[in-house]
Protein backbone atom coordinates (compact mmCIF):
# COMPACT_ATOMS: atom_id res chain seq x y z
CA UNK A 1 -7.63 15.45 -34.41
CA UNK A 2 -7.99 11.86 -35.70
CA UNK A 3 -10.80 11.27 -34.34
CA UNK A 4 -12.77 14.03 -33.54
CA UNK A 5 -16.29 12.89 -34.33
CA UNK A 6 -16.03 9.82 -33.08
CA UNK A 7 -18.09 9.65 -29.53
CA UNK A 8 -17.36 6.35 -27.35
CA UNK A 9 -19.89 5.62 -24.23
CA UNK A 10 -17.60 4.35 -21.19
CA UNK A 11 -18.90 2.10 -18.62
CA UNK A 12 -15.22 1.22 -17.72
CA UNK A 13 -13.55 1.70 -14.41
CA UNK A 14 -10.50 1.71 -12.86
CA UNK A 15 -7.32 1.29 -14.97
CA UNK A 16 -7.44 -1.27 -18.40
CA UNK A 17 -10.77 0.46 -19.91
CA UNK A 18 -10.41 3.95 -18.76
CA UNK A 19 -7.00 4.17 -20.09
CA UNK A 20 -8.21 2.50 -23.47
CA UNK A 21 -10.88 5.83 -23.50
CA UNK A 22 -7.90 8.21 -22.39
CA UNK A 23 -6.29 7.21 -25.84
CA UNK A 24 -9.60 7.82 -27.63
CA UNK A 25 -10.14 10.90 -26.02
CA UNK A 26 -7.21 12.71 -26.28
CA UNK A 27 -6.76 11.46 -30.20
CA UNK A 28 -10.40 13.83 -30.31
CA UNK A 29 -13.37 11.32 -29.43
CA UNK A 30 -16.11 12.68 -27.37
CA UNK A 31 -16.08 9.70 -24.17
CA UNK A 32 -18.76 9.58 -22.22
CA UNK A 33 -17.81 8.16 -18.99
CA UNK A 34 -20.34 6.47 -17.32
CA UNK A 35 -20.81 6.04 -13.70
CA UNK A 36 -22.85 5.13 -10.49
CA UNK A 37 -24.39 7.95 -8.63
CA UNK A 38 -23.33 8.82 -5.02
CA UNK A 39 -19.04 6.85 -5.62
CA UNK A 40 -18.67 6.95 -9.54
CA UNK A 41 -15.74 4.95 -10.54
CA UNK A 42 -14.29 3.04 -7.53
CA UNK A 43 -10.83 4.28 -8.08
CA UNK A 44 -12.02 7.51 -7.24
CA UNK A 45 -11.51 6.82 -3.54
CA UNK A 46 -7.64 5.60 -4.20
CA UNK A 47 -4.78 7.56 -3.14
CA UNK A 48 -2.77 9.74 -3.28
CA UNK A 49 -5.09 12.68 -2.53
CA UNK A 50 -4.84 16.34 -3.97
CA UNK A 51 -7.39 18.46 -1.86
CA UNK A 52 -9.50 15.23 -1.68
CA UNK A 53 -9.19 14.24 -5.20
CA UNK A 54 -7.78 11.22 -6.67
CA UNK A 55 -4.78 11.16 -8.13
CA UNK A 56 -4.71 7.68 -9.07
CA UNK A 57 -8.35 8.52 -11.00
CA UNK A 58 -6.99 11.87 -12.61
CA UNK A 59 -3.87 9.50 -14.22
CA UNK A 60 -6.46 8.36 -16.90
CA UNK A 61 -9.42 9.85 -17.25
CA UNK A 62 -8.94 13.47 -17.99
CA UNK A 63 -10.29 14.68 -21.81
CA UNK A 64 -13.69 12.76 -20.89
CA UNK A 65 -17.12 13.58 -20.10
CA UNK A 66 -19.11 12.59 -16.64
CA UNK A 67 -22.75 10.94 -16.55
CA UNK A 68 -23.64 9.81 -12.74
CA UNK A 69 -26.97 7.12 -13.50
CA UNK A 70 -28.03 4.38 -11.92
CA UNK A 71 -28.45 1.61 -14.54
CA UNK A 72 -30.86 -0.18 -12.84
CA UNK A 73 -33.81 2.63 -13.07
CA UNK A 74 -36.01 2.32 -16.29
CA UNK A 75 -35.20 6.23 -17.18
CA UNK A 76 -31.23 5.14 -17.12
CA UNK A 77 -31.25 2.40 -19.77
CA UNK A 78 -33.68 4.49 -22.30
CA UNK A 79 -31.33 7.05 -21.92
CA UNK A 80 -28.15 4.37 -22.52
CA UNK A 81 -30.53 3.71 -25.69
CA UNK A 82 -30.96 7.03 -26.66
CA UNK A 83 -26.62 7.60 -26.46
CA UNK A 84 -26.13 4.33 -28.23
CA UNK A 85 -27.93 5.52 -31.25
CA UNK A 86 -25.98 8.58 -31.07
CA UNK A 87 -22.88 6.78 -30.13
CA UNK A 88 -19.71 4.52 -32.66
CA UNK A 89 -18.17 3.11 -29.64
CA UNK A 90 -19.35 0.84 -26.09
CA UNK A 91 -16.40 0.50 -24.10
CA UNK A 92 -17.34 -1.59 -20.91
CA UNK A 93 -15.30 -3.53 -18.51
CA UNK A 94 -18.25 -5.12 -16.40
CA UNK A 95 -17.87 -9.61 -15.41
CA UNK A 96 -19.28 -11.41 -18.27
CA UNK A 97 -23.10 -11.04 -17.90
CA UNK A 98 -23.59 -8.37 -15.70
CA UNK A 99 -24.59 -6.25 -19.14
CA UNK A 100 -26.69 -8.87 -20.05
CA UNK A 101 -28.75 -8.42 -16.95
CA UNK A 102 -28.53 -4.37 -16.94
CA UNK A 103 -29.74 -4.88 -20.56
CA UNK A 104 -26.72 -2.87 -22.36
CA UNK A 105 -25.07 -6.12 -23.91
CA UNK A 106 -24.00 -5.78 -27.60
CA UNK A 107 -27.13 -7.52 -28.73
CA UNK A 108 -29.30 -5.24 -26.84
CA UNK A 109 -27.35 -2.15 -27.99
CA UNK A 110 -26.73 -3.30 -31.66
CA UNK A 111 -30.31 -3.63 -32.21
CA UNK A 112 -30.33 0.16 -31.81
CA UNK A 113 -26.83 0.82 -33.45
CA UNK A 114 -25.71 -1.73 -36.39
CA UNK A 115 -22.39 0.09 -36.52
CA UNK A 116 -21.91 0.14 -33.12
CA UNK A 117 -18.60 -1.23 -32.15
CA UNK A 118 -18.83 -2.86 -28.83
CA UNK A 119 -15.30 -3.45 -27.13
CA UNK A 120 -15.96 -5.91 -23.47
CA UNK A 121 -12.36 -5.45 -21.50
CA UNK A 122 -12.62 -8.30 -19.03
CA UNK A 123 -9.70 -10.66 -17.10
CA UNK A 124 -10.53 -14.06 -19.02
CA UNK A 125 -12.66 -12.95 -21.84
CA UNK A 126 -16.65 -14.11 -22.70
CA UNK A 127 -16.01 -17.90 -23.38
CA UNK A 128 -14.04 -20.52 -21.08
CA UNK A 129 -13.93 -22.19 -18.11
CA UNK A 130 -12.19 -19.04 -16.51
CA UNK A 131 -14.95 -16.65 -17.80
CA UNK A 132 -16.80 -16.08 -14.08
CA UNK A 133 -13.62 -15.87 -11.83
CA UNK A 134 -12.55 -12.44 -10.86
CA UNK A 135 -9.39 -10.99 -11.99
CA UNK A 136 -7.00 -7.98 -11.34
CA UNK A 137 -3.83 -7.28 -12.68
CA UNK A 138 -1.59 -9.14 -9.78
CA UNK A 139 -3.89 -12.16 -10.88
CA UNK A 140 -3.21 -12.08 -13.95
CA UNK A 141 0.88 -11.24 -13.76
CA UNK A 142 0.71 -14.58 -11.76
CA UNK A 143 -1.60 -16.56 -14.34
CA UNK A 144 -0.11 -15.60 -17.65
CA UNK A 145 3.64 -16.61 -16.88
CA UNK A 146 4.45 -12.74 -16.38
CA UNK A 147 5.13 -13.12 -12.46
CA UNK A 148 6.94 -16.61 -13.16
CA UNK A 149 9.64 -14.65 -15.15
CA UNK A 150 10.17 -11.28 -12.93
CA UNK A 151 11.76 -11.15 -10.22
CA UNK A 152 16.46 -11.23 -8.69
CA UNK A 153 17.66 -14.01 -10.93
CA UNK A 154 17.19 -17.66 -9.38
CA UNK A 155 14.96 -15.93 -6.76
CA UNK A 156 10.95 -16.21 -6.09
CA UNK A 157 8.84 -14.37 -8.70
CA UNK A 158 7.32 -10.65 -8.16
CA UNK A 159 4.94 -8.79 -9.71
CA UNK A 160 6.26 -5.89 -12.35
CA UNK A 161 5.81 -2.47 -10.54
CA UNK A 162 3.82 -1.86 -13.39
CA UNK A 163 0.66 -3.11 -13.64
CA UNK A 164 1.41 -3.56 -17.14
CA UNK A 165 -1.38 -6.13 -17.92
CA UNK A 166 -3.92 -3.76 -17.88
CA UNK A 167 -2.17 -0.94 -19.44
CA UNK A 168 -1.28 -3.92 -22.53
CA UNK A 169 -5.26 -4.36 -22.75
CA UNK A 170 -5.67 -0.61 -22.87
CA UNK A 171 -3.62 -0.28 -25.48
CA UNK A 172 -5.11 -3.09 -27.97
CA UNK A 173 -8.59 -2.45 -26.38
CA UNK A 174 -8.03 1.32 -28.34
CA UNK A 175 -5.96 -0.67 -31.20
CA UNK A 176 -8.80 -3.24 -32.04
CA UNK A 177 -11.56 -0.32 -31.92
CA UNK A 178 -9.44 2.10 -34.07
CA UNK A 179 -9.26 -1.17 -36.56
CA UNK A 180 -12.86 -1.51 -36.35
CA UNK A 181 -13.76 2.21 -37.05
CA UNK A 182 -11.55 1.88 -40.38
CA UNK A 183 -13.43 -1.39 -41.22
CA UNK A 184 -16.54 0.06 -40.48
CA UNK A 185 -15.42 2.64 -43.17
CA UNK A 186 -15.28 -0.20 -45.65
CA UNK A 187 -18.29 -2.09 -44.73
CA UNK A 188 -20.65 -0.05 -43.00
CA UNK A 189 -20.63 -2.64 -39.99
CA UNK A 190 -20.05 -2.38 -36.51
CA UNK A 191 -19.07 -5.42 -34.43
CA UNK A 192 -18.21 -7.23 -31.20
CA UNK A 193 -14.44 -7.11 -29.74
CA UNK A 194 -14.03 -9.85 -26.98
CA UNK A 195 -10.83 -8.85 -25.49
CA UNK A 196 -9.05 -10.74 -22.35
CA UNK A 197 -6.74 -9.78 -20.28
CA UNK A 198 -4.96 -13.21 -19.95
CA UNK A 199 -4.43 -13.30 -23.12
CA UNK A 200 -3.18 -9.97 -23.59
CA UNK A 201 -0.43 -11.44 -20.84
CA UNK A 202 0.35 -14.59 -22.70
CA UNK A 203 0.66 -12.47 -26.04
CA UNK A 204 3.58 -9.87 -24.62
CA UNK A 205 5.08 -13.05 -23.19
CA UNK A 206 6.93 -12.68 -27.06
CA UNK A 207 10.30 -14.50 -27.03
CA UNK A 208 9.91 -16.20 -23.52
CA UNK A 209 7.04 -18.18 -25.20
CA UNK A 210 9.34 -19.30 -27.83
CA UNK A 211 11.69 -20.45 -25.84
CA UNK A 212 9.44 -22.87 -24.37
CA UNK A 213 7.43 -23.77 -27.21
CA UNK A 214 9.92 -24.13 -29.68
CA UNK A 215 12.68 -25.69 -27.29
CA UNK A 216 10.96 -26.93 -24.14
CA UNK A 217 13.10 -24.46 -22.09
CA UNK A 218 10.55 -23.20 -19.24
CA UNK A 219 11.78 -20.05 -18.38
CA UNK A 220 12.59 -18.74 -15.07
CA UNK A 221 13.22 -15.12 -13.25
CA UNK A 222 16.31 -13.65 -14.50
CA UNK A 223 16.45 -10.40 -12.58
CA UNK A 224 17.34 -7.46 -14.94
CA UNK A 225 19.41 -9.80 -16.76
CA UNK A 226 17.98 -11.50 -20.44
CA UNK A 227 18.43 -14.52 -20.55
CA UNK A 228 19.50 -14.96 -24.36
CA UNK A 229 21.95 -12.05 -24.54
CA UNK A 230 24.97 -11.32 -22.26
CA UNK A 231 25.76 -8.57 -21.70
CA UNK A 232 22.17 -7.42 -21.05
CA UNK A 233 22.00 -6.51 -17.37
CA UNK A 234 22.40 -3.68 -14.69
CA UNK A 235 25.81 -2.80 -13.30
CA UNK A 236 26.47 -0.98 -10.10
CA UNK A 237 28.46 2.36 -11.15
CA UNK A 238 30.85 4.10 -8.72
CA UNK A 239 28.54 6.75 -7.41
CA UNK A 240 25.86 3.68 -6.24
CA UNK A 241 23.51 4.15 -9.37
CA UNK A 242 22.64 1.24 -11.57
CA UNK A 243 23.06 1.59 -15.54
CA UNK A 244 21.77 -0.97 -18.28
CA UNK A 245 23.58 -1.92 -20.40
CA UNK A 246 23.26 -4.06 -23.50
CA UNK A 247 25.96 -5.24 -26.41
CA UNK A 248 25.35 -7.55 -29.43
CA UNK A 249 28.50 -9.11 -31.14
CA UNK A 250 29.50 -5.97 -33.49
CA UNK A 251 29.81 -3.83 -30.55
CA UNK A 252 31.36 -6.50 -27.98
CA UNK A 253 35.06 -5.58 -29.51
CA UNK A 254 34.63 -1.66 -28.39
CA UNK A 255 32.60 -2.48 -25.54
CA UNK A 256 35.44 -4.39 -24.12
CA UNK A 257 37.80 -1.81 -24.88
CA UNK A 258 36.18 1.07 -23.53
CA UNK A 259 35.81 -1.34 -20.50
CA UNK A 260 39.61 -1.86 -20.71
CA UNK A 261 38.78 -5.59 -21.08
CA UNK A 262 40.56 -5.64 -25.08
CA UNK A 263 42.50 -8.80 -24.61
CA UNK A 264 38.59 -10.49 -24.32
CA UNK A 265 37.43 -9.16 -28.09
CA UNK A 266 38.16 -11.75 -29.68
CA UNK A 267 38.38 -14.56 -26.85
CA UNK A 268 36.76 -18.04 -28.04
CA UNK A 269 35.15 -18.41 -24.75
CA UNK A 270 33.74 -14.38 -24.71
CA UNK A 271 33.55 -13.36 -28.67
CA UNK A 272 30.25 -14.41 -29.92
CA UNK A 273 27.08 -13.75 -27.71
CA UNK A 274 26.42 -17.79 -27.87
CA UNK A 275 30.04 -18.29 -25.89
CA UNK A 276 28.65 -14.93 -23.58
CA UNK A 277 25.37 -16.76 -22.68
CA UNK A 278 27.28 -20.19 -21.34
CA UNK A 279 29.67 -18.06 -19.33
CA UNK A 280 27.55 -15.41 -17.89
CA UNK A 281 28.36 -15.10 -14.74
CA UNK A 282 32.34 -14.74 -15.53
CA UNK A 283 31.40 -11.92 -18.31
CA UNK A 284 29.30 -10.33 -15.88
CA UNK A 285 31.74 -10.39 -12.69
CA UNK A 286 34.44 -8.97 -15.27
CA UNK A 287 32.30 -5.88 -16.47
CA UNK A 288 30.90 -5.57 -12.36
CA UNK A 289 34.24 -4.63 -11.69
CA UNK A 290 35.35 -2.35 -14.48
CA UNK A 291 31.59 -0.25 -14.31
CA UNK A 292 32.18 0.39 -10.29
CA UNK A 293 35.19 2.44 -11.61
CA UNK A 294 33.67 5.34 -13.08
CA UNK A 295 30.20 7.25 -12.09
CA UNK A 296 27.08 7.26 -14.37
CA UNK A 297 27.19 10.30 -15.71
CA UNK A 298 30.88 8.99 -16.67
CA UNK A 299 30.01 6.22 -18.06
CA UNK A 300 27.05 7.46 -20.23
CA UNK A 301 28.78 9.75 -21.74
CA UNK A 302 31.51 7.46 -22.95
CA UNK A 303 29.15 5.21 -24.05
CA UNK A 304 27.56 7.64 -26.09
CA UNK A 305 30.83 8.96 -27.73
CA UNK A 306 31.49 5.20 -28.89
CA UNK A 307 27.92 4.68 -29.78
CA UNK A 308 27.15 2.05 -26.96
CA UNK A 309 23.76 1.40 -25.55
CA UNK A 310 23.69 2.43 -21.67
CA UNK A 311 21.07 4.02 -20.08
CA UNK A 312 20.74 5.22 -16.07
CA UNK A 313 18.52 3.33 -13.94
CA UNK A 314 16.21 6.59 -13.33
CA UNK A 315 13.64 6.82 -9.92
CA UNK A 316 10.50 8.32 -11.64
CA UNK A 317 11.28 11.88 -10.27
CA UNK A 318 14.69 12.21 -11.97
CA UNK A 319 12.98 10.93 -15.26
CA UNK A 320 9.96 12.91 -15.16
CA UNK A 321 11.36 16.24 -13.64
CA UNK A 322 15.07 16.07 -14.49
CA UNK A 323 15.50 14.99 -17.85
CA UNK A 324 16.39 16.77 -21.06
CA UNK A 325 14.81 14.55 -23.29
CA UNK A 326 11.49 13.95 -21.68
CA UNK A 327 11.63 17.94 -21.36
CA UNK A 328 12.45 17.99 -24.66
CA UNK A 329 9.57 15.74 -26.04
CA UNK A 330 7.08 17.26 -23.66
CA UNK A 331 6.10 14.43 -22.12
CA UNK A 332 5.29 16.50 -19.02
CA UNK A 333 1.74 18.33 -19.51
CA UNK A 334 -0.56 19.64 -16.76
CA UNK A 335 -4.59 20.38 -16.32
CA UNK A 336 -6.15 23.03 -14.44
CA UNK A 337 -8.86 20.93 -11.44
CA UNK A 338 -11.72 22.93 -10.46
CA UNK A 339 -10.95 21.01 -7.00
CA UNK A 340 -7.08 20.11 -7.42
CA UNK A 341 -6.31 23.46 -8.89
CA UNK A 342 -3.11 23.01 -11.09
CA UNK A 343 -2.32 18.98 -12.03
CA UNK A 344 1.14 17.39 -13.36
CA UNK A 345 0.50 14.44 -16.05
CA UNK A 346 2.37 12.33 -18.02
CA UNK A 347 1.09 12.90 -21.70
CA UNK A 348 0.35 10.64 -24.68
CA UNK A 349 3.26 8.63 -26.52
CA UNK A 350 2.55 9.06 -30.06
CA UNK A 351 3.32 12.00 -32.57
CA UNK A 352 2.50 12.74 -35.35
CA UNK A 353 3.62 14.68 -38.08
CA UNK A 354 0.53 16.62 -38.67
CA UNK A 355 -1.88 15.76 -36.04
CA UNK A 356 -1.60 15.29 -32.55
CA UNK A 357 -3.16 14.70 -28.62
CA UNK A 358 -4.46 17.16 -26.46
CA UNK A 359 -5.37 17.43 -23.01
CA UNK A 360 -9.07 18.44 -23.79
CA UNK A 361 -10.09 19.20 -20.28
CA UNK A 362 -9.43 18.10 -16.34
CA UNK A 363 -10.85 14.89 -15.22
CA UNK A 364 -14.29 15.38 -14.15
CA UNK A 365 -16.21 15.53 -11.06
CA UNK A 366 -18.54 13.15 -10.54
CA UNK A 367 -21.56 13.78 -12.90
CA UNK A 368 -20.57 16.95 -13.36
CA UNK A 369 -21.67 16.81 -17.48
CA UNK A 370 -25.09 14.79 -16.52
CA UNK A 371 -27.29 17.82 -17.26
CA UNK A 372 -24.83 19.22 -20.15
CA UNK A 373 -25.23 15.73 -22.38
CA UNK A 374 -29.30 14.85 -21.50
CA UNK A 375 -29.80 18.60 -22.41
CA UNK A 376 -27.41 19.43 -25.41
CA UNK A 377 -26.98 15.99 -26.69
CA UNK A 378 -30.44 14.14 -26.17
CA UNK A 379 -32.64 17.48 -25.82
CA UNK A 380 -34.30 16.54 -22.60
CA UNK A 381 -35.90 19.84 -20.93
CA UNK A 382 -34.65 20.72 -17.56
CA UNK A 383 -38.03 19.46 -15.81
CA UNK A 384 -36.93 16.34 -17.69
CA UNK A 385 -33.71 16.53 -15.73
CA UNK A 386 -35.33 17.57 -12.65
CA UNK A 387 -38.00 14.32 -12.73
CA UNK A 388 -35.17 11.57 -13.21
CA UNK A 389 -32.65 13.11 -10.60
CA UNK A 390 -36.06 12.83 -8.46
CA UNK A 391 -36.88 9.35 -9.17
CA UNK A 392 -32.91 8.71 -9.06
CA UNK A 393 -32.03 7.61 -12.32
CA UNK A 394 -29.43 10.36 -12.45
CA UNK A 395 -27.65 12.18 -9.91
């Protein structure tokens, strides 16, 4: 795999850095997720529960390795020392200065490592007058304009179902360190990655920013409607589903009639999308009425026959359990728990032509690789082991 080779040390928890590791693991880097002795990472204790195990946890940290220490013994930090050296990637999540004070910053651990690459996940980033305040995901929906902009059209904003500002940050968190591990090819340095999860948010804001920055427009919640293309919305179909559906100008003329709406191709007031925009609400009431006529599965596959974009609004267990393509892709993997027994995941997006993701292993137990790494990777002896469970550096 791509990365094989490649061994990251993870003092992440929760969602935005554990998922950024999930990526590096299952694309072949050896993570070594580190945790607190006795509850590990917090979201261990989240539901939903399989035989006392979390299922929230096992959605993105399978294909790692478990260390249980307690950073604040002596015995811990040499051994952090002793990984780092051994180690391309830090991957931490901690508030700005709490590695400082543990002593596992980038300018402690760089002494050890010059091509360390050090990658700090946090909700406003190292610098600012933000830097201190706590931050989740809701927080930072609400913060970055993403909240402001979701939500029934004209009505109060919501927070995406998603929590897709940290699952953004994941996925530059592993971006900016696979960058750096190609640069480091090049120049034989390592180097600090300062990433923020605020400004992750403002950055996906794309378009919407545009609109405001480049013509004042302050944008507001629009429902599952966009606001610079009509049609672009859900319609109720006649068995009580919801489709998308979304037209340009080329396809409005067979849109409208499939839709039996012809004599509107061409209409000055309905023709180009610009005309569609200013009248939305009479484009939309026409197609409303003409989509409650048929079911979805009707609909789709006449939109399909003409070419036309439509797609079902699926509930996750029709998508994940009852579709073709997803079955087809094999998006759909499982793991084998030594507690859970047999697990259902959702596996990695990308393919590639001639390498590819695997599901190394289940997520692990607490700890459960503590005596496998200070033994096979650092060649402690088991009395070594033995003294710092003792003491409690390890558990």
């Amino acid at each position: 795999m791509s990365l094989t080779g490649v061994r990251v040390l993870d003092f992440s928890r929760v969602l935005a850095g554990p998922y950024a590791s999930l990526m590096l693991a299952e694309l072949g880097a050896d993570v070594i997720k580190v945790e607190e002795p006795g509850t590990g990472d917090e979201s261990r204790g989240w539901p939903p529960f399989v035989n006392g195990e979390s299922g929230y946890f096992f959605s993105v940290n399978r294909s790692k390795r478990s260390i249980a220490m307690n950073l604040k013994k002596e015995d811990a930090k040499r051994i952090v020392r002793e990984l780092t050296a051994k180690s391309d990637v830090v991957l931490e999540n901690f508030a700005p200065g709490v590695t400082k004070r543990l002593g596992i910053d980038y300018g402690a651990l760089s002494a050890i490592n010059p091509k360390l690459i050090y990658c700090s996940v946090s909700g406003f980033g190292q610098t600012g007058p933000y830097k201190d305040k706590r931050a989740y995901d809701p927080i930072l929906q609400a913060m970055s304009g993403i909240m402001s902009v979701t939500g029934s059209r004209g009505g109060e904003p919501v927070k995406c179902g998603v929590p897709v500002t940290d699952v953004a940050s994941a996925m530059v968190a592993a971006f900016t360190v696979a960058v750096s591990l190609f640069r480091r090819e090049r120049s034989g340095k390592g180097q600090y990655i300062d990433l923020a999860m605020l400004d992750t948010g403002l950055s996906m804001m794309t378009f919407l920013s545009g609109m405001m920055l480049c013509a004042g427009e302050v944008p507001t919640t629009f429902g599952s409607e966009n606001p610079t293309r009509v049609p672009s919305a859900n319609y109720m179909c006649g068995d009580g589903r919801y489709a998308h559906v979304v037209i340009n100008d080329r396809q409005w003329p067979k849109f409208c009639e499939l839709l039996g709406l012809s004599e509107y191709a061409a209409h000055p007031e309905f023709a180009l999308n610009r005309e569609r925009v200013a009248n939305r609400d009479r484009v939309n009431a026409m197609i409303s009425e003409r989509m409650k006529t048929r079911s979805t599965e009707e609909w789709q596959a006449l939109f399909d026959a003409e070419g036309l974009p439509m797609g079902p609004v699926n509930s996750l267990d029709r998508i994940l359990l009852g579709d073709p393509q997803v079955a087809a892709r094999e998006m759909v993997k499982s793991f084998t728990h030594p507690v859970a027994g047999e697990v259902k995941c959702v596996d990695m997006p990308y393919r590639f032509a001639e390498d590819g993701t695997q599901i190394r292993c289940a997520p692990p137990l607490l700890g459960q690789h503590t005596d496998e790494i200070l033994t096979g990777l650092l060649g402690y002896s088991p009395e070594d082991v033995a003294r710092f469970k003792a003491e409690g550096a390890i558990a």
